[in-house]
PDB file of N, CA and C in Angstrom:
ATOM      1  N   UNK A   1     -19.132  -1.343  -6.060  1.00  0.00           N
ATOM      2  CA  UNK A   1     -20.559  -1.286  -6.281  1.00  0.00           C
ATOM      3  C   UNK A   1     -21.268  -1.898  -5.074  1.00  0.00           C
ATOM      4  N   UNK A   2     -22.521  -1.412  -4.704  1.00  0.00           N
ATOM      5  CA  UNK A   2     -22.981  -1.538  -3.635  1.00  0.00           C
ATOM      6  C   UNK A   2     -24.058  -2.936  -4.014  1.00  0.00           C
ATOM      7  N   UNK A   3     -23.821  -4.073  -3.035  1.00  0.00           N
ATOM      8  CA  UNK A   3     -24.373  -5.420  -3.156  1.00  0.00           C
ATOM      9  C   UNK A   3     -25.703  -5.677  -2.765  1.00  0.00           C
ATOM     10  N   UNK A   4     -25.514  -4.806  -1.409  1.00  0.00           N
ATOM     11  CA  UNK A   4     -26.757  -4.760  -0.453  1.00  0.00           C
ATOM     12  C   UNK A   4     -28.203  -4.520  -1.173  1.00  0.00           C
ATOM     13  N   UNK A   5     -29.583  -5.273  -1.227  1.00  0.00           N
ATOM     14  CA  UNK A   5     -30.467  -4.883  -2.365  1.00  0.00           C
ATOM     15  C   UNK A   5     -31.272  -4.256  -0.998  1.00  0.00           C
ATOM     16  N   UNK A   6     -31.133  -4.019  -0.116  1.00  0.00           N
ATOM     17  CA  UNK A   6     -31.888  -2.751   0.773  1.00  0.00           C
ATOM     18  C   UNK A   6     -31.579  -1.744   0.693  1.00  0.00           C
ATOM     19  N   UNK A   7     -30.320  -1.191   0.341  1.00  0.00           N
ATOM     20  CA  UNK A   7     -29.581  -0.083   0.149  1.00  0.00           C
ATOM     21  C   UNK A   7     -29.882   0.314  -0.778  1.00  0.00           C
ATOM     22  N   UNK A   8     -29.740  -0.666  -2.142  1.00  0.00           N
ATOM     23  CA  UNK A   8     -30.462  -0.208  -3.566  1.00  0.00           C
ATOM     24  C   UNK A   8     -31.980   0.116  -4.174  1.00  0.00           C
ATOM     25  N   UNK A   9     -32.805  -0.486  -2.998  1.00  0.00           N
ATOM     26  CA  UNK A   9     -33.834  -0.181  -3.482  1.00  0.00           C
ATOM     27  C   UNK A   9     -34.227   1.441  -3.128  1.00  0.00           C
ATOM     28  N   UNK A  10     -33.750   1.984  -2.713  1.00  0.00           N
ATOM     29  CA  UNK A  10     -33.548   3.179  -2.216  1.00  0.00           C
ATOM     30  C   UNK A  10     -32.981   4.068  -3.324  1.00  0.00           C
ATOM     31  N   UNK A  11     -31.559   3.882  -3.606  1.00  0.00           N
ATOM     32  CA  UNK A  11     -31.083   4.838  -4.403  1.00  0.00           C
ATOM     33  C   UNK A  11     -30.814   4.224  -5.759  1.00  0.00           C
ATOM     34  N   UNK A  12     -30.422   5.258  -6.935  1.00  0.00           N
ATOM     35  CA  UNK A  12     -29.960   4.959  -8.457  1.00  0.00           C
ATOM     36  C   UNK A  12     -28.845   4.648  -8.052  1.00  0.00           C
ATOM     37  N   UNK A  13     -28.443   3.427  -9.527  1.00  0.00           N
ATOM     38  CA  UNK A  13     -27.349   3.094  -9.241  1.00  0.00           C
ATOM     39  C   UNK A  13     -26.008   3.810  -9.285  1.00  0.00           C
ATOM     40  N   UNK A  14     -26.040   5.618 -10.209  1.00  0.00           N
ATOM     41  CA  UNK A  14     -24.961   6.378  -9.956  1.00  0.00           C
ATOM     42  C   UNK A  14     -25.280   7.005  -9.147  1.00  0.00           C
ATOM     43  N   UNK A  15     -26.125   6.903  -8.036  1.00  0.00           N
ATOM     44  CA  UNK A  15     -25.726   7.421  -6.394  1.00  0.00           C
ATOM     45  C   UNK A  15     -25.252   6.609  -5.420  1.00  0.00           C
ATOM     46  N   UNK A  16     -24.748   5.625  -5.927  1.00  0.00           N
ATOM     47  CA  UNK A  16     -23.752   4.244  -4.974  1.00  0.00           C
ATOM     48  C   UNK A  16     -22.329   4.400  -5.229  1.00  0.00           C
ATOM     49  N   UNK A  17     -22.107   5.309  -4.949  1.00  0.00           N
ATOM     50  CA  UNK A  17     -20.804   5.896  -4.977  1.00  0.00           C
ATOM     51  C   UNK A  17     -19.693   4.890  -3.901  1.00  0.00           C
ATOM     52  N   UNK A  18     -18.746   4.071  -4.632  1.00  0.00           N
ATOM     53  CA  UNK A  18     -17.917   4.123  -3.120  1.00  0.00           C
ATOM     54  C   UNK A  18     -16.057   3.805  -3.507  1.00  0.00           C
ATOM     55  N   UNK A  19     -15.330   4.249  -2.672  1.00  0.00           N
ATOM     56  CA  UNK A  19     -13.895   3.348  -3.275  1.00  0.00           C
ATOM     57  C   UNK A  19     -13.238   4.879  -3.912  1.00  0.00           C
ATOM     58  N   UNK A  20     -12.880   4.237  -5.051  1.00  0.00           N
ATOM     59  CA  UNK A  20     -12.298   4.622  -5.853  1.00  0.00           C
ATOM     60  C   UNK A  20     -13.226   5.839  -6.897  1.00  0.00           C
ATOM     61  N   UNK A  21     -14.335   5.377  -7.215  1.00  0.00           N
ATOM     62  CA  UNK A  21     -15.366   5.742  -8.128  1.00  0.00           C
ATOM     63  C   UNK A  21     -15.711   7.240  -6.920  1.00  0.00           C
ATOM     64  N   UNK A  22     -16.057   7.016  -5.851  1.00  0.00           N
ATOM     65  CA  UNK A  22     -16.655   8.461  -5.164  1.00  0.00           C
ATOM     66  C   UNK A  22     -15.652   8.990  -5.030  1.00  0.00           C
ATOM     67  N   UNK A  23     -14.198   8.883  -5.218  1.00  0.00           N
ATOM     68  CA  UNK A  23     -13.342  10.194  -4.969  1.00  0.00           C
ATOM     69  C   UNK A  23     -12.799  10.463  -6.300  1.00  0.00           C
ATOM     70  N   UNK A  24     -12.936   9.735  -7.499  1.00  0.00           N
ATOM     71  CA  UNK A  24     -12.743  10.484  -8.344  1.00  0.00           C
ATOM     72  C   UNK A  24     -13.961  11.585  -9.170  1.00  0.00           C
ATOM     73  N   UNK A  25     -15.185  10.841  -9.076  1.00  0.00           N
ATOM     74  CA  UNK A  25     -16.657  11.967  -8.648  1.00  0.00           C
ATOM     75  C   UNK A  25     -16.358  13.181  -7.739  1.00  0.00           C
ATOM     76  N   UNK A  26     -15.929  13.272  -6.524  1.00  0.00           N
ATOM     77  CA  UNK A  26     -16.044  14.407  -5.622  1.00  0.00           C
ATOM     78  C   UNK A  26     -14.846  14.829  -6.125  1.00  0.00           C
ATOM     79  N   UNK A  27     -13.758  14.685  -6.707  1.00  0.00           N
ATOM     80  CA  UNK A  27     -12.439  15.751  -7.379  1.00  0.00           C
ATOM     81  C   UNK A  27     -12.713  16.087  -8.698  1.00  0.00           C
ATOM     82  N   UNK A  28     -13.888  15.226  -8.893  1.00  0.00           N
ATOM     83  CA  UNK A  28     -14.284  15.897 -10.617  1.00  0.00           C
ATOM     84  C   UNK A  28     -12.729  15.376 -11.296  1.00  0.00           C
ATOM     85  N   UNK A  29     -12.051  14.292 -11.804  1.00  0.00           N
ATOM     86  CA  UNK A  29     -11.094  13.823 -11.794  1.00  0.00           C
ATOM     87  C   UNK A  29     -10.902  12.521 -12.165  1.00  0.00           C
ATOM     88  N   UNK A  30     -10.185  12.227 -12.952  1.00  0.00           N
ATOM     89  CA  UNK A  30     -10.161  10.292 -12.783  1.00  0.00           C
ATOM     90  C   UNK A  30      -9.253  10.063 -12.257  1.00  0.00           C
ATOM     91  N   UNK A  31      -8.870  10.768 -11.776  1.00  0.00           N
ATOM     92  CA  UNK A  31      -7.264  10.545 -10.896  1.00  0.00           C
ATOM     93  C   UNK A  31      -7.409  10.859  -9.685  1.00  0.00           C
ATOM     94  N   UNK A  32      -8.679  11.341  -9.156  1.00  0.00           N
ATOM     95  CA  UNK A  32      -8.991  11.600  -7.723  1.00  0.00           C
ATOM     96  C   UNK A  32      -8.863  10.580  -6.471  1.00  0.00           C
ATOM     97  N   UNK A  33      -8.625   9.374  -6.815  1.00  0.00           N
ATOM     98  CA  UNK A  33      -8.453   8.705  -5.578  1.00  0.00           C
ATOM     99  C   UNK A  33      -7.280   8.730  -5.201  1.00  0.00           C
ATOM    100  N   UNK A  34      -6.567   8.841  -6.582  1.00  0.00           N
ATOM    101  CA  UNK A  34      -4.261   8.519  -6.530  1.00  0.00           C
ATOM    102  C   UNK A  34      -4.394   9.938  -5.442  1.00  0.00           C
ATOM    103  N   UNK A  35      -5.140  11.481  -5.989  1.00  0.00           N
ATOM    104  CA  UNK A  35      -4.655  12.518  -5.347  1.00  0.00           C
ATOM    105  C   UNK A  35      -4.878  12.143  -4.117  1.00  0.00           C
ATOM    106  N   UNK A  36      -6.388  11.747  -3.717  1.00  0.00           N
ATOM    107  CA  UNK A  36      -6.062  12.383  -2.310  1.00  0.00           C
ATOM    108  C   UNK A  36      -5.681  11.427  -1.248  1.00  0.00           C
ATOM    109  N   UNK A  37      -5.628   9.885  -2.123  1.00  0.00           N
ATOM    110  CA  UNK A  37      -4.404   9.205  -1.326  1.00  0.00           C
ATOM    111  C   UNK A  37      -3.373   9.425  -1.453  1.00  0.00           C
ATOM    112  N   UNK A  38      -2.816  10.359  -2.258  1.00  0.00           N
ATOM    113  CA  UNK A  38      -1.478  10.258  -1.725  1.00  0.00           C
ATOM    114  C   UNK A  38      -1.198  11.925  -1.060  1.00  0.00           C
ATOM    115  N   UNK A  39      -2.438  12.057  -1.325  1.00  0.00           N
ATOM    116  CA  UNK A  39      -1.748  13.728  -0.067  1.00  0.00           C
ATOM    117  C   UNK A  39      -1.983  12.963   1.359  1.00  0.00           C
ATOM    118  N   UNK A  40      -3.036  12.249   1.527  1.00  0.00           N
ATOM    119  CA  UNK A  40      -3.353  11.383   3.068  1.00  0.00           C
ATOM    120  C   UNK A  40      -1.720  11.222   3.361  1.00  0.00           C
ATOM    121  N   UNK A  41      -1.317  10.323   2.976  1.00  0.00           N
ATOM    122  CA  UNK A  41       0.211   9.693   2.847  1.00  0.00           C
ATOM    123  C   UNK A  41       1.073  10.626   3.334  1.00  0.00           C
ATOM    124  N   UNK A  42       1.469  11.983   2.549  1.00  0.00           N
ATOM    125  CA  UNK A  42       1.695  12.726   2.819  1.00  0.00           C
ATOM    126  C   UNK A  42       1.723  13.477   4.187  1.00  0.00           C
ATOM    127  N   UNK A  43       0.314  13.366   4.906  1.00  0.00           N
ATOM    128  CA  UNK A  43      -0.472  14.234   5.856  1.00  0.00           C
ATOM    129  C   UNK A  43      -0.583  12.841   7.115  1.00  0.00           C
ATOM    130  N   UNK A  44      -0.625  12.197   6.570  1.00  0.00           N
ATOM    131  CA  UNK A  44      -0.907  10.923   7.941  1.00  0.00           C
ATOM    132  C   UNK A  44       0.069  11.530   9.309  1.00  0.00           C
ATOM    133  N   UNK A  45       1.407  11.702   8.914  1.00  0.00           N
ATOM    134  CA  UNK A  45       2.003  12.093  10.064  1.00  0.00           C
ATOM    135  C   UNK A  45       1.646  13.020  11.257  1.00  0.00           C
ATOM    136  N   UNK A  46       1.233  14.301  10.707  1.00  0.00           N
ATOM    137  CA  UNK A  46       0.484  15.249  11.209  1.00  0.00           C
ATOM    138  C   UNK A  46      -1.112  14.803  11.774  1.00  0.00           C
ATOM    139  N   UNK A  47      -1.611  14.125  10.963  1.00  0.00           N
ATOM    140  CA  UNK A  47      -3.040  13.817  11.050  1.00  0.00           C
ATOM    141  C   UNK A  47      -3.058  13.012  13.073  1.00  0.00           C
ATOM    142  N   UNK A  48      -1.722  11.753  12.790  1.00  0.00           N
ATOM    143  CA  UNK A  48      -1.411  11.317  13.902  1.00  0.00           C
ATOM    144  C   UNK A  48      -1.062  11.821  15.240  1.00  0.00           C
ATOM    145  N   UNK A  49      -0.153  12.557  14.740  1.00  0.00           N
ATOM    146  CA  UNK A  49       0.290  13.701  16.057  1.00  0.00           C
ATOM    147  C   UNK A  49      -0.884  14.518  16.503  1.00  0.00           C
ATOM    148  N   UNK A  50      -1.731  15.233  15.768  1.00  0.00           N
ATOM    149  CA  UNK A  50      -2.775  15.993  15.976  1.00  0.00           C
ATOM    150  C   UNK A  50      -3.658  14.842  17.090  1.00  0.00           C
ATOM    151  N   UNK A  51      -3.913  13.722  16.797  1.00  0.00           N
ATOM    152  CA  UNK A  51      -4.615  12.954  17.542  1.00  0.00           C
ATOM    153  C   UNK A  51      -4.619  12.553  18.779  1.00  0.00           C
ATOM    154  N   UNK A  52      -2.618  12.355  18.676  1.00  0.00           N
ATOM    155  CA  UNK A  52      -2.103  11.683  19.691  1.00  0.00           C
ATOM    156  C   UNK A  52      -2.511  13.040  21.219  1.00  0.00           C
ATOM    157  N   UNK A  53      -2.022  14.276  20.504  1.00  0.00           N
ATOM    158  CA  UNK A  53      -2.430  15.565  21.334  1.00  0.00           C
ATOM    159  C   UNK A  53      -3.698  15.747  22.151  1.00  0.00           C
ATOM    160  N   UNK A  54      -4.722  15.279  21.268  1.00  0.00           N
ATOM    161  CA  UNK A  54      -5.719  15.651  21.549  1.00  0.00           C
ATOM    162  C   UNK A  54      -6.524  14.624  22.389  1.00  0.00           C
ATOM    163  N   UNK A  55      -5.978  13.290  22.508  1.00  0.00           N
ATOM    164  CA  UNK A  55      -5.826  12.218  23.452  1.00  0.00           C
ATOM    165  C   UNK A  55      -5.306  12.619  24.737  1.00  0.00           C
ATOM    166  N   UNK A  56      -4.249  13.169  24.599  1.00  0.00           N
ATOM    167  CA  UNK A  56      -3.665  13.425  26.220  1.00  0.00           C
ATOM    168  C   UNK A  56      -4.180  14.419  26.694  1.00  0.00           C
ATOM    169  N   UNK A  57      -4.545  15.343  25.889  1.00  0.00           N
ATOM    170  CA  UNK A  57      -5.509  16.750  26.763  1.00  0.00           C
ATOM    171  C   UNK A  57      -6.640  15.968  27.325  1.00  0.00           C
ATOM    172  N   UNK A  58      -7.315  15.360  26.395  1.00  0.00           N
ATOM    173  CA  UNK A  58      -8.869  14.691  26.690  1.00  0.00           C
ATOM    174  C   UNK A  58      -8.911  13.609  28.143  1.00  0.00           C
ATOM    175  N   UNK A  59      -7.372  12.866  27.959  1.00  0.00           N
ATOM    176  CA  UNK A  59      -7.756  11.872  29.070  1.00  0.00           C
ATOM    177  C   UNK A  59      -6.655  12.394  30.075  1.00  0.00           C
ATOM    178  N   UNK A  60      -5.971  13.981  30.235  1.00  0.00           N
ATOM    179  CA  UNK A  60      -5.681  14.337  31.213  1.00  0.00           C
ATOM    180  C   UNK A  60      -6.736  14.903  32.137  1.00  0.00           C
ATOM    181  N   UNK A  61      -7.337  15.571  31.240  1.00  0.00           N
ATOM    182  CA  UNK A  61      -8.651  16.194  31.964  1.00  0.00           C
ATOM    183  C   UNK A  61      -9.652  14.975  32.432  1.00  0.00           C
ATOM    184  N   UNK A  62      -9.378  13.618  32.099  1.00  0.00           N
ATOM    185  CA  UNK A  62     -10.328  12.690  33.382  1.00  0.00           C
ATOM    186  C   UNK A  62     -10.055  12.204  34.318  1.00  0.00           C
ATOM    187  N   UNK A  63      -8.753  13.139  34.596  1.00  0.00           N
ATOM    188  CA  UNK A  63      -7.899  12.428  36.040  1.00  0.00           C
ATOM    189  C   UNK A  63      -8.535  12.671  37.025  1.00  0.00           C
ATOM    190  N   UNK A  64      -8.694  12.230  37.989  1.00  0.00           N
ATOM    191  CA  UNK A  64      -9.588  12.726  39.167  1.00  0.00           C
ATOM    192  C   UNK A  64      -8.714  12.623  40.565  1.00  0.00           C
TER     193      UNK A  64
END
């Protein structure tokens, strides 16, 4: 739950979505945070490599 009372005076309190509570909201789910942490888990490996790739293209191309 969101603490900040600048943040809140702004929005309702079921639009302070965060954690656990906004990913089982966005999977429509009460089990939505287990899913898509554990597909992350799953996917981290790839997620990494994809990065690591896209690091060496990026800072080959600032060789001068």
């Amino acid at each position: 739950m969101w603490k900040q009372e600048r943040v809140r005076q702004f929005f309702a309190e079921d639009e302070l979505l965060i954690g656990q509570n906004y990913w089982n909201f966005v999977c429509d789910d009460p089990d939505g945070f287990r899913i898509v942490f554990e597909q992350y888990k799953q996917s981290a490996g790839y997620i990494k490599a994809s990065l690591s790739r896209i690091k060496t293209m990026y800072f080959k191309g600032l060789e001068v």
